[in-house]
N, C-alpha and C. Protein backbone atom coordinates (compact mmCIF):
# COMPACT_ATOMS: atom_id res chain seq x y z
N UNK A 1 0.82 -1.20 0.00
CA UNK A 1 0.00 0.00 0.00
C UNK A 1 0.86 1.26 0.00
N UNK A 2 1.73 1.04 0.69
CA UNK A 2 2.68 2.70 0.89
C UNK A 2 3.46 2.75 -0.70
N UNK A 3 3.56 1.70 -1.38
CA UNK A 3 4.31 2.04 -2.84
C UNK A 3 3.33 2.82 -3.55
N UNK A 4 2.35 1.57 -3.40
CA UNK A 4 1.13 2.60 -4.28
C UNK A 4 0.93 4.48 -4.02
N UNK A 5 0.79 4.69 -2.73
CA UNK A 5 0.48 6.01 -2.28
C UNK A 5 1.96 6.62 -2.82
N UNK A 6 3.43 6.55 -2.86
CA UNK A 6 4.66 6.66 -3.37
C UNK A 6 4.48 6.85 -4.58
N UNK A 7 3.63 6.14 -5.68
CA UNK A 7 3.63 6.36 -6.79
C UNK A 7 2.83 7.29 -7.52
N UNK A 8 1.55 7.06 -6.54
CA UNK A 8 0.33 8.23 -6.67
C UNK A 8 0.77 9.42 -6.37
N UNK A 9 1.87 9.43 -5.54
CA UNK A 9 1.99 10.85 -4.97
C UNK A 9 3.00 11.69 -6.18
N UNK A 10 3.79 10.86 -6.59
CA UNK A 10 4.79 10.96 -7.61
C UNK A 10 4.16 11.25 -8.86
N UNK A 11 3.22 10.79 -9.34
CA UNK A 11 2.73 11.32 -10.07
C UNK A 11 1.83 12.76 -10.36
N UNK A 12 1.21 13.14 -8.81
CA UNK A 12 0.71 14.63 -8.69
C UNK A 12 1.68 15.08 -8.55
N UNK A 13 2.85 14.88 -7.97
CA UNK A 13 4.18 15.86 -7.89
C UNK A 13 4.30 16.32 -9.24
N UNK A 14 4.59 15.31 -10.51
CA UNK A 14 4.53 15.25 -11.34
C UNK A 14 3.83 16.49 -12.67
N UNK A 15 2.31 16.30 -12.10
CA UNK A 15 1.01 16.86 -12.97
C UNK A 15 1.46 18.63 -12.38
N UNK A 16 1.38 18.60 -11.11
CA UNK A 16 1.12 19.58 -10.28
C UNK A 16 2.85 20.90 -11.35
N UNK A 17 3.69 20.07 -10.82
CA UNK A 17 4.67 20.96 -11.85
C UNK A 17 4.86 21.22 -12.96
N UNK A 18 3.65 19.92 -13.69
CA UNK A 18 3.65 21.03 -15.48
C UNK A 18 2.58 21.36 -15.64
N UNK A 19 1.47 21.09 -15.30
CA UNK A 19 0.34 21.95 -15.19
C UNK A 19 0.54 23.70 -15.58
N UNK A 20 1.36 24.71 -14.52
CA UNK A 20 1.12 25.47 -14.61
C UNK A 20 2.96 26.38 -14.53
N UNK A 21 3.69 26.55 -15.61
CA UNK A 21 5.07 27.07 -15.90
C UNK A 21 4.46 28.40 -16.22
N UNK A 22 5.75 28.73 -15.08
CA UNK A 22 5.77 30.28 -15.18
C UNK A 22 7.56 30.54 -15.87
N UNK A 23 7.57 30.74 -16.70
CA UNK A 23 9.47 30.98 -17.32
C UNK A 23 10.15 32.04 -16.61
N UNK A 24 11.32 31.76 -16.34
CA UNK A 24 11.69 32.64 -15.15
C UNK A 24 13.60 33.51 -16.35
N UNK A 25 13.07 34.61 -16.66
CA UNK A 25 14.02 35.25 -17.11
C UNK A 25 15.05 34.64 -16.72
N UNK A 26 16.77 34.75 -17.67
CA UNK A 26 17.71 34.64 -17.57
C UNK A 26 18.31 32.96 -17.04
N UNK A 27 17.28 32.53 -17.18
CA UNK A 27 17.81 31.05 -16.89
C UNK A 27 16.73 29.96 -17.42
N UNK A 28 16.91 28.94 -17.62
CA UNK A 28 16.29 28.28 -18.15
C UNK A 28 14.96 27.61 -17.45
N UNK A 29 15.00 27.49 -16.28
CA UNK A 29 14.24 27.39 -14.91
C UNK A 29 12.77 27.82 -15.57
N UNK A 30 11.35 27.37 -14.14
CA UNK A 30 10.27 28.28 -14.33
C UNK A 30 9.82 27.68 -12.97
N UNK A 31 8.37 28.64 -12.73
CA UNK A 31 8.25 28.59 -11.47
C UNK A 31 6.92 27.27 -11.40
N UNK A 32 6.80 26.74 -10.59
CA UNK A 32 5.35 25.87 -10.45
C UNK A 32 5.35 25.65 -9.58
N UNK A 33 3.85 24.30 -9.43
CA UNK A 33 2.95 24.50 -8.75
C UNK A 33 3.45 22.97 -7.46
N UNK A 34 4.60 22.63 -7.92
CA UNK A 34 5.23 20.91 -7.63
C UNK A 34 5.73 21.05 -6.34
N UNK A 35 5.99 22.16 -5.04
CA UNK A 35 6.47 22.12 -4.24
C UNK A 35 5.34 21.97 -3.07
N UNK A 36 4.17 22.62 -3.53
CA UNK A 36 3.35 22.11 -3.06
C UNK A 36 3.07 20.86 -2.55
N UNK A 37 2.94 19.95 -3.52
CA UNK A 37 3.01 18.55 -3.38
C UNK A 37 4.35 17.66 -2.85
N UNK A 38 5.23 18.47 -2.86
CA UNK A 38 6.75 17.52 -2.83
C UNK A 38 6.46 17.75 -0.86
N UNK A 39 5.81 18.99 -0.65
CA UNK A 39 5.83 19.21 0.74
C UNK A 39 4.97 18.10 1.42
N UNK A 40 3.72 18.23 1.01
CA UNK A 40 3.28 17.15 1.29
C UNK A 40 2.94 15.75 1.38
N UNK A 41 3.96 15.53 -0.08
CA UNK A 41 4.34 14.18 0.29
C UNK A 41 5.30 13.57 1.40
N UNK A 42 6.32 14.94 1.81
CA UNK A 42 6.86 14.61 2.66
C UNK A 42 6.38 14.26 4.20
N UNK A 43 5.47 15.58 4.11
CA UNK A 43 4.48 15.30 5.37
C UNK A 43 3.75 14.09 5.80
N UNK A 44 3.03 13.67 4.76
CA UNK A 44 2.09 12.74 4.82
C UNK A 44 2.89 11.16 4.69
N UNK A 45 3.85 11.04 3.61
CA UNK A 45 4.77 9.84 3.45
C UNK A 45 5.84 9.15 4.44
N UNK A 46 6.28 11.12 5.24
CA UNK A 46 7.19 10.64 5.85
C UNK A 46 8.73 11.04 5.19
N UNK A 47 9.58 10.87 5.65
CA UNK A 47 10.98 11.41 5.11
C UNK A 47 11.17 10.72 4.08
N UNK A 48 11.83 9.14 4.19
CA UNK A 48 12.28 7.91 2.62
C UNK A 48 11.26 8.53 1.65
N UNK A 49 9.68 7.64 2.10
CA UNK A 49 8.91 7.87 0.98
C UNK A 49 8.42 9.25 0.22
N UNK A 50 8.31 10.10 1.05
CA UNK A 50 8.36 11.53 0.64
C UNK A 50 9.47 12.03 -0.06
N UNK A 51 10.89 11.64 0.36
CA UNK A 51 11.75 12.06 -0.54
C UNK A 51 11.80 10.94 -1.92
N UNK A 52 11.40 9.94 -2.34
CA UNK A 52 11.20 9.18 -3.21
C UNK A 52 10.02 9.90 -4.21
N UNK A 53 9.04 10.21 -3.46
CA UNK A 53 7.70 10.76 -4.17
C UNK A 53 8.33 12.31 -5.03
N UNK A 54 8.99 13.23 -3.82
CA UNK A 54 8.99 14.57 -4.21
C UNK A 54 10.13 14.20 -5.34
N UNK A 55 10.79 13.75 -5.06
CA UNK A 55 12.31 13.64 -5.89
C UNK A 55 11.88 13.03 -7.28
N UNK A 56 11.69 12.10 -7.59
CA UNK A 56 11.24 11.32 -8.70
C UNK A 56 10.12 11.52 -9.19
N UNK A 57 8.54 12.58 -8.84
CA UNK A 57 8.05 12.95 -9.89
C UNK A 57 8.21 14.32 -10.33
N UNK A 58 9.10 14.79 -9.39
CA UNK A 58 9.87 16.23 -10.03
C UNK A 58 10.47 15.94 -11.44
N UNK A 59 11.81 15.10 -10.55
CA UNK A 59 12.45 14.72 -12.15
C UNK A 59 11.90 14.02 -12.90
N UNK A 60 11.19 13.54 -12.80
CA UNK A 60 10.11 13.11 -14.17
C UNK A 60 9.07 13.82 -14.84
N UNK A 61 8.64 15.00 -14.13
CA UNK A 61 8.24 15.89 -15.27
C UNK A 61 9.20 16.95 -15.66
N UNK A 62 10.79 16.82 -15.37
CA UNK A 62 11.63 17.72 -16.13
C UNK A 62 11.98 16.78 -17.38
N UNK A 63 12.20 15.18 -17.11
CA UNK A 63 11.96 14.78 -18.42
C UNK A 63 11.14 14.63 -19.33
N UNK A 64 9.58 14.90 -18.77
CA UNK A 64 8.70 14.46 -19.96
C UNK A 64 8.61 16.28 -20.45
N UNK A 65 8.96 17.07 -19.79
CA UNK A 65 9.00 18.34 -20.39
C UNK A 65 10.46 19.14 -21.53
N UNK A 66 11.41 17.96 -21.30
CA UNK A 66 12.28 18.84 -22.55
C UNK A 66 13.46 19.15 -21.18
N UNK A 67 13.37 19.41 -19.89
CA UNK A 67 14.63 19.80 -19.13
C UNK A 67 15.38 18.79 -18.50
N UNK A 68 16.21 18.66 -19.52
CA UNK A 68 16.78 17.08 -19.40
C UNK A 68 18.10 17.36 -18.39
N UNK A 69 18.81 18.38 -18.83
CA UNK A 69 19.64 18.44 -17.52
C UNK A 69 19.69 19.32 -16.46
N UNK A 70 18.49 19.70 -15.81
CA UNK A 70 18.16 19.30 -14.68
C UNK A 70 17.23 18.74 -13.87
N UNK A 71 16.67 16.90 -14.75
CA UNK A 71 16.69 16.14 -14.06
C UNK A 71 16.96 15.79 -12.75
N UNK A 72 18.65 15.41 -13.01
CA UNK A 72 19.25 14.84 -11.72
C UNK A 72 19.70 15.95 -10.73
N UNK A 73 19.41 17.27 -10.53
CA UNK A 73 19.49 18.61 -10.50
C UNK A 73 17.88 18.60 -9.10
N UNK A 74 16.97 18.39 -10.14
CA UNK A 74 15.85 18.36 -9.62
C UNK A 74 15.87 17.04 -8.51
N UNK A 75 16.24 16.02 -8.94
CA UNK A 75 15.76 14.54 -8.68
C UNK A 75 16.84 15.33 -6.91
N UNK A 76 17.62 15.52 -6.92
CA UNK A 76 18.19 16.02 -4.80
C UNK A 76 17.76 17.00 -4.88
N UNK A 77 17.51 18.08 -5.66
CA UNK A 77 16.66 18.90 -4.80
C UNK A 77 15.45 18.82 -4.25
N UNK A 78 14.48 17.97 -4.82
CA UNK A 78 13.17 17.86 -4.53
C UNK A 78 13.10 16.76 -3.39
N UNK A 79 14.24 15.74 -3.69
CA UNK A 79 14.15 14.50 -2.40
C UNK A 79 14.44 14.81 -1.70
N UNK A 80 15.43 15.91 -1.54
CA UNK A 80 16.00 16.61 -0.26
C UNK A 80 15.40 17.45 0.59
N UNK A 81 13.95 17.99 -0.28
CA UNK A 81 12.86 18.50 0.27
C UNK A 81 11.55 17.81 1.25
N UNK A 82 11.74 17.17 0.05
CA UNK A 82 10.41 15.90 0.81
C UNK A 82 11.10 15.05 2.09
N UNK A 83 12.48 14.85 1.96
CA UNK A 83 13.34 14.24 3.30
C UNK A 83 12.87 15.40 4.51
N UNK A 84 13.20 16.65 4.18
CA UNK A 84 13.34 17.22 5.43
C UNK A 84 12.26 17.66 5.78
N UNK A 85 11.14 17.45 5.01
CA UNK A 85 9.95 17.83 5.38
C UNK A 85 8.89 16.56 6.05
N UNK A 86 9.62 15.41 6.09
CA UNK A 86 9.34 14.46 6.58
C UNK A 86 9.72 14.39 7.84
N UNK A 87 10.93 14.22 8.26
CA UNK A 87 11.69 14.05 8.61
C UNK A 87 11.71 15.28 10.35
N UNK A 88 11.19 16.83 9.58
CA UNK A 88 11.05 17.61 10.83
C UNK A 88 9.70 18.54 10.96
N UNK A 89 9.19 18.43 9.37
CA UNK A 89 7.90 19.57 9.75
C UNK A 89 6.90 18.96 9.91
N UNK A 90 6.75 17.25 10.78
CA UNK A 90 5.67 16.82 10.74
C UNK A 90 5.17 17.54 12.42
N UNK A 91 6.21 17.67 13.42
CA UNK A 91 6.26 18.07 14.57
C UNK A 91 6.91 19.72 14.58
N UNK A 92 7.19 20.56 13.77
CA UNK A 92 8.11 21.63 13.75
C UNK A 92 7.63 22.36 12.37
N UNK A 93 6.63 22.38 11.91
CA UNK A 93 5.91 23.17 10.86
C UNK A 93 6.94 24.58 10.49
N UNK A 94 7.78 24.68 11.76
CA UNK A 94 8.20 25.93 11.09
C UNK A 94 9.55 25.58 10.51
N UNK A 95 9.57 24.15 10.27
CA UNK A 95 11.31 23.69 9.33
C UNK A 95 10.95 23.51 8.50
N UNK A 96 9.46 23.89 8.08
CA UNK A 96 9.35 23.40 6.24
C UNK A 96 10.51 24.48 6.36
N UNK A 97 11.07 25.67 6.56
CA UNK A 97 11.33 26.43 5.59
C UNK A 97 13.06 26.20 5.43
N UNK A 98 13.03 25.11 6.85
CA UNK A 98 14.41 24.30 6.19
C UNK A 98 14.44 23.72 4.91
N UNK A 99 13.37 22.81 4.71
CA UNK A 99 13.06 22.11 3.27
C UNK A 99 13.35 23.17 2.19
N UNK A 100 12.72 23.81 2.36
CA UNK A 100 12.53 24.34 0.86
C UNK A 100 13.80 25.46 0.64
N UNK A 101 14.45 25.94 2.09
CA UNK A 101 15.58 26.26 1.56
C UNK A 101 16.46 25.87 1.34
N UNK A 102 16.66 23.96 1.52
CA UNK A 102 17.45 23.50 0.97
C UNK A 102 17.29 22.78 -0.69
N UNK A 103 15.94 22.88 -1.04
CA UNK A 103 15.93 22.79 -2.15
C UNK A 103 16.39 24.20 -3.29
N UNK A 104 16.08 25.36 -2.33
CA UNK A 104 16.27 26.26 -3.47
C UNK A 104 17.92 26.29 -3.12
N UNK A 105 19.11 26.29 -2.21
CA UNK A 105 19.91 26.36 -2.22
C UNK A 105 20.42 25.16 -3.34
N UNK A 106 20.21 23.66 -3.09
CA UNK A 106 20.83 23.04 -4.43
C UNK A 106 20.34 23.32 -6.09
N UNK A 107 19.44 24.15 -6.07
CA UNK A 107 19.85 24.50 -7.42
C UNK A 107 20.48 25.56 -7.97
N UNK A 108 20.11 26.77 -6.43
CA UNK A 108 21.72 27.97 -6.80
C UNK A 108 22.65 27.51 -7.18
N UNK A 109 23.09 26.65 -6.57
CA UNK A 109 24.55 25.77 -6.62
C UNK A 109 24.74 25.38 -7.90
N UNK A 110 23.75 24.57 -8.06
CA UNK A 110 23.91 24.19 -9.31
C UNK A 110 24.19 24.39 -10.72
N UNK A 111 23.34 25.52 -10.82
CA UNK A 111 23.13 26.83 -11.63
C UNK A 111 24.26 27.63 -12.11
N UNK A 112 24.70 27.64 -10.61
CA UNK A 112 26.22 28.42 -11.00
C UNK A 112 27.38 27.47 -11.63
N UNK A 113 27.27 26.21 -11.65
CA UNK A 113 28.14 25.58 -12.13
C UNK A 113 27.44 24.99 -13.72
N UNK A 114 26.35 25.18 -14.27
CA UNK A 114 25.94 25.16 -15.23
C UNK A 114 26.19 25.85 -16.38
N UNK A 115 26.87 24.94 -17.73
CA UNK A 115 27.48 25.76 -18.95
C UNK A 115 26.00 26.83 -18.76
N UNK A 116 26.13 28.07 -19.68
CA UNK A 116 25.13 28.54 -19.93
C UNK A 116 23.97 29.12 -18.96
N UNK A 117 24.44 29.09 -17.47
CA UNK A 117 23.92 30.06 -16.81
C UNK A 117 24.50 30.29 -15.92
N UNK A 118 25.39 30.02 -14.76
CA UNK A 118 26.20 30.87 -13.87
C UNK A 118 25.82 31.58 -13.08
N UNK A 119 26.36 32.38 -12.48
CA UNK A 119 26.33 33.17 -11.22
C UNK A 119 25.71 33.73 -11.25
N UNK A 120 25.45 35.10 -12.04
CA UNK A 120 24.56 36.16 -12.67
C UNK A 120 22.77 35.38 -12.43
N UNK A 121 22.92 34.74 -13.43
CA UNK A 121 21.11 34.22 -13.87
C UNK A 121 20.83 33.06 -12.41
N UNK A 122 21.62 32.74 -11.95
CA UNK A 122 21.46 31.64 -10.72
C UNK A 122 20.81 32.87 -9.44
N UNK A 123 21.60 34.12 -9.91
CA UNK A 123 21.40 34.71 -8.44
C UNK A 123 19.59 35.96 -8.83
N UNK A 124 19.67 35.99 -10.34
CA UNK A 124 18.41 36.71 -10.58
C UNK A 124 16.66 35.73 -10.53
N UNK A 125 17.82 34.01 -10.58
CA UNK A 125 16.27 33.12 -10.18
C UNK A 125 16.18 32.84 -8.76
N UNK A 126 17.25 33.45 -7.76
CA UNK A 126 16.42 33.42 -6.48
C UNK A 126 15.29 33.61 -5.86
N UNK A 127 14.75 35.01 -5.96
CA UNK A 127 13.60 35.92 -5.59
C UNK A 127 12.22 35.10 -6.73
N UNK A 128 12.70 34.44 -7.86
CA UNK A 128 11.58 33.33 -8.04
C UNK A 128 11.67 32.08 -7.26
N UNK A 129 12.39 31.26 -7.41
CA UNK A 129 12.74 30.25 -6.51
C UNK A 129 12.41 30.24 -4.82
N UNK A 130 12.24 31.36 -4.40
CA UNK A 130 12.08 31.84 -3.10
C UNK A 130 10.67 31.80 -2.70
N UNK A 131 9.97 32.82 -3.63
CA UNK A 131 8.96 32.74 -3.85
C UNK A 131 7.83 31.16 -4.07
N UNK A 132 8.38 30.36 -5.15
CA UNK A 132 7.84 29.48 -5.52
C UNK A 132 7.91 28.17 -4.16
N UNK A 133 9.17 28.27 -3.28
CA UNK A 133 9.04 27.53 -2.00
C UNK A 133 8.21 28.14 -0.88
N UNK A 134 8.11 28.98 -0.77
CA UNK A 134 7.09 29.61 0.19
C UNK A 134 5.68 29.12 -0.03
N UNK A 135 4.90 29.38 -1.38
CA UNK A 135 3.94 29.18 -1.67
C UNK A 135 4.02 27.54 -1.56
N UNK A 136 4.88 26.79 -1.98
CA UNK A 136 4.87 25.55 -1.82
C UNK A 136 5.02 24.81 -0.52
N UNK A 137 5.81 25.54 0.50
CA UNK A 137 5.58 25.20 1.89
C UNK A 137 4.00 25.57 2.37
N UNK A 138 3.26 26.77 2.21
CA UNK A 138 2.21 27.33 2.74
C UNK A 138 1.31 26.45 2.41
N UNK A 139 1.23 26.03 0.92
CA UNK A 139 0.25 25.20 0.58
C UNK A 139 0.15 23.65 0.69
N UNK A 140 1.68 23.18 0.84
CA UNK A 140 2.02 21.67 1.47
C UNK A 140 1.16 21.42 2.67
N UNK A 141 1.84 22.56 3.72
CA UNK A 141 1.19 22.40 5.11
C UNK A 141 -0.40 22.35 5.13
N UNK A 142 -0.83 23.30 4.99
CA UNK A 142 -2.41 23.53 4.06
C UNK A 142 -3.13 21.93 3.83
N UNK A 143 -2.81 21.66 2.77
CA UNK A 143 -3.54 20.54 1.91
C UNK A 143 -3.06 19.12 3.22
N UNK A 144 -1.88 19.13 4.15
CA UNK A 144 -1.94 18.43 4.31
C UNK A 144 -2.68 18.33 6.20
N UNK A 145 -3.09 19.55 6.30
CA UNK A 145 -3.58 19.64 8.06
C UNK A 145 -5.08 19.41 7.07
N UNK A 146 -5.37 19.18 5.74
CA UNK A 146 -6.72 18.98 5.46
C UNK A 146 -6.80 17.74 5.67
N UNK A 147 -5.85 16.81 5.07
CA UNK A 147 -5.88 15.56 5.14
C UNK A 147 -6.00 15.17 6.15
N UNK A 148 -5.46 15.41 7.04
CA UNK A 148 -5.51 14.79 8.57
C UNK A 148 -6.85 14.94 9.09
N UNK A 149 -7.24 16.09 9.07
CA UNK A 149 -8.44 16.39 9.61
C UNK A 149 -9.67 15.68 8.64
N UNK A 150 -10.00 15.29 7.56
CA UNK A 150 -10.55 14.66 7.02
C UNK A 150 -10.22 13.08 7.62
N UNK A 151 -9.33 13.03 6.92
CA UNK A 151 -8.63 11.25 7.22
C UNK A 151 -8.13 11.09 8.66
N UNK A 152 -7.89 10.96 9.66
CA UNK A 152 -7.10 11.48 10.85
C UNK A 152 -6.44 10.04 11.01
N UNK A 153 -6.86 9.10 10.66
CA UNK A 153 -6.11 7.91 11.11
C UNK A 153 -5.54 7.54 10.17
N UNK A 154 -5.14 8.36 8.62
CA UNK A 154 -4.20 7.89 7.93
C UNK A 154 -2.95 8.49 8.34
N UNK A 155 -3.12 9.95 8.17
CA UNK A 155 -1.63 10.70 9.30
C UNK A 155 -1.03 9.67 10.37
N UNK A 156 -1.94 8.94 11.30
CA UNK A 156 -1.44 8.48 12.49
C UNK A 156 -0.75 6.81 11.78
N UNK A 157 -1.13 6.22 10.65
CA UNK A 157 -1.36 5.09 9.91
C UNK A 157 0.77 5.21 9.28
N UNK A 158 0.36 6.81 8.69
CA UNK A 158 1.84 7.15 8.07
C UNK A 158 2.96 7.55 8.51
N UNK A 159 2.71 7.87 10.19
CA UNK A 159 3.84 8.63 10.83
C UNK A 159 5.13 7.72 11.03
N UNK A 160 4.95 5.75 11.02
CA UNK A 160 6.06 5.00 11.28
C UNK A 160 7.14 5.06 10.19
N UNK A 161 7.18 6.16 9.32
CA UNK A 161 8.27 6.12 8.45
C UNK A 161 9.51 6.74 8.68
């Protein structure tokens, strides 16, 4: 059962980030709607499976969309999200904003070491990137104090991860 929910979740991670691209000047990047979900898979999955869910249907809709190298770019930033959002904002709501600033920090990083965008365009997609984890922490937490409160004994069902 928990693969299944892993895969389901991976796949709205998935929908949720090409659904709605916003192109983010000077770099190849855009903003969406996938952190949302990567948050709450972490929440709800737990750290492993949450970082499995957030990580792998991130990078799988950078491949079915054309952003092939940053895939594996995406694939630790997003697991690294859903880990720590597992991992501490199920009790500490206020470390999503560990999560998500460690996702937007590995792709600064990244960025800057990327032929073709660098320092310059890495540091003008912050204030999007920033943006796009906020809304994705706010709305993780959100969708997922719904779940609980709807479902209440699946939260308690998912917390042994």
């Amino acid at each position: 059962m928990k693969w299944f929910l892993v895969l389901l979740l991976a796949g709205v991670v998935a929908a949720l980030t090409m659904v709605l691209r916003i192109p983010i000047p000077g770099t190849q990047g855009y903003m969406n709607l996938g952190d949302m979900s990567v948050v709450f898979s972490g929440l709800f999955l737990g750290r492993k499976y949450g970082a499995v869910a957030g990580g792998m249907g991130s990078a799988a809709a950078d491949l079915i969309g054309g952003f092939f190298v940053f895939a594996p770019i995406t694939l630790l930033a997003k697991g690294a999200e859903g880990f720590v959002a597992g991992s501490l904002g199920r009790r500490h709501p206020a470390w999503l904003a560990l999560a998500v600033g460690i996702m937007v920090a590995v792709y600064f990083v990244a960025e800057v070491f990327l032929p073709g965008i660098g320092l310059a365009a890495a540091i003008s997609e912050l204030p999007f990137n920033l943006v796009q984890a906020s809304v994705g922490a706010m709305g993780g937490l959100a969708v997922y104090k719904g779940v609980r409160l709807a479902l209440p004994e699946a939260g308690e069902r998912e917390h042994g991860s």
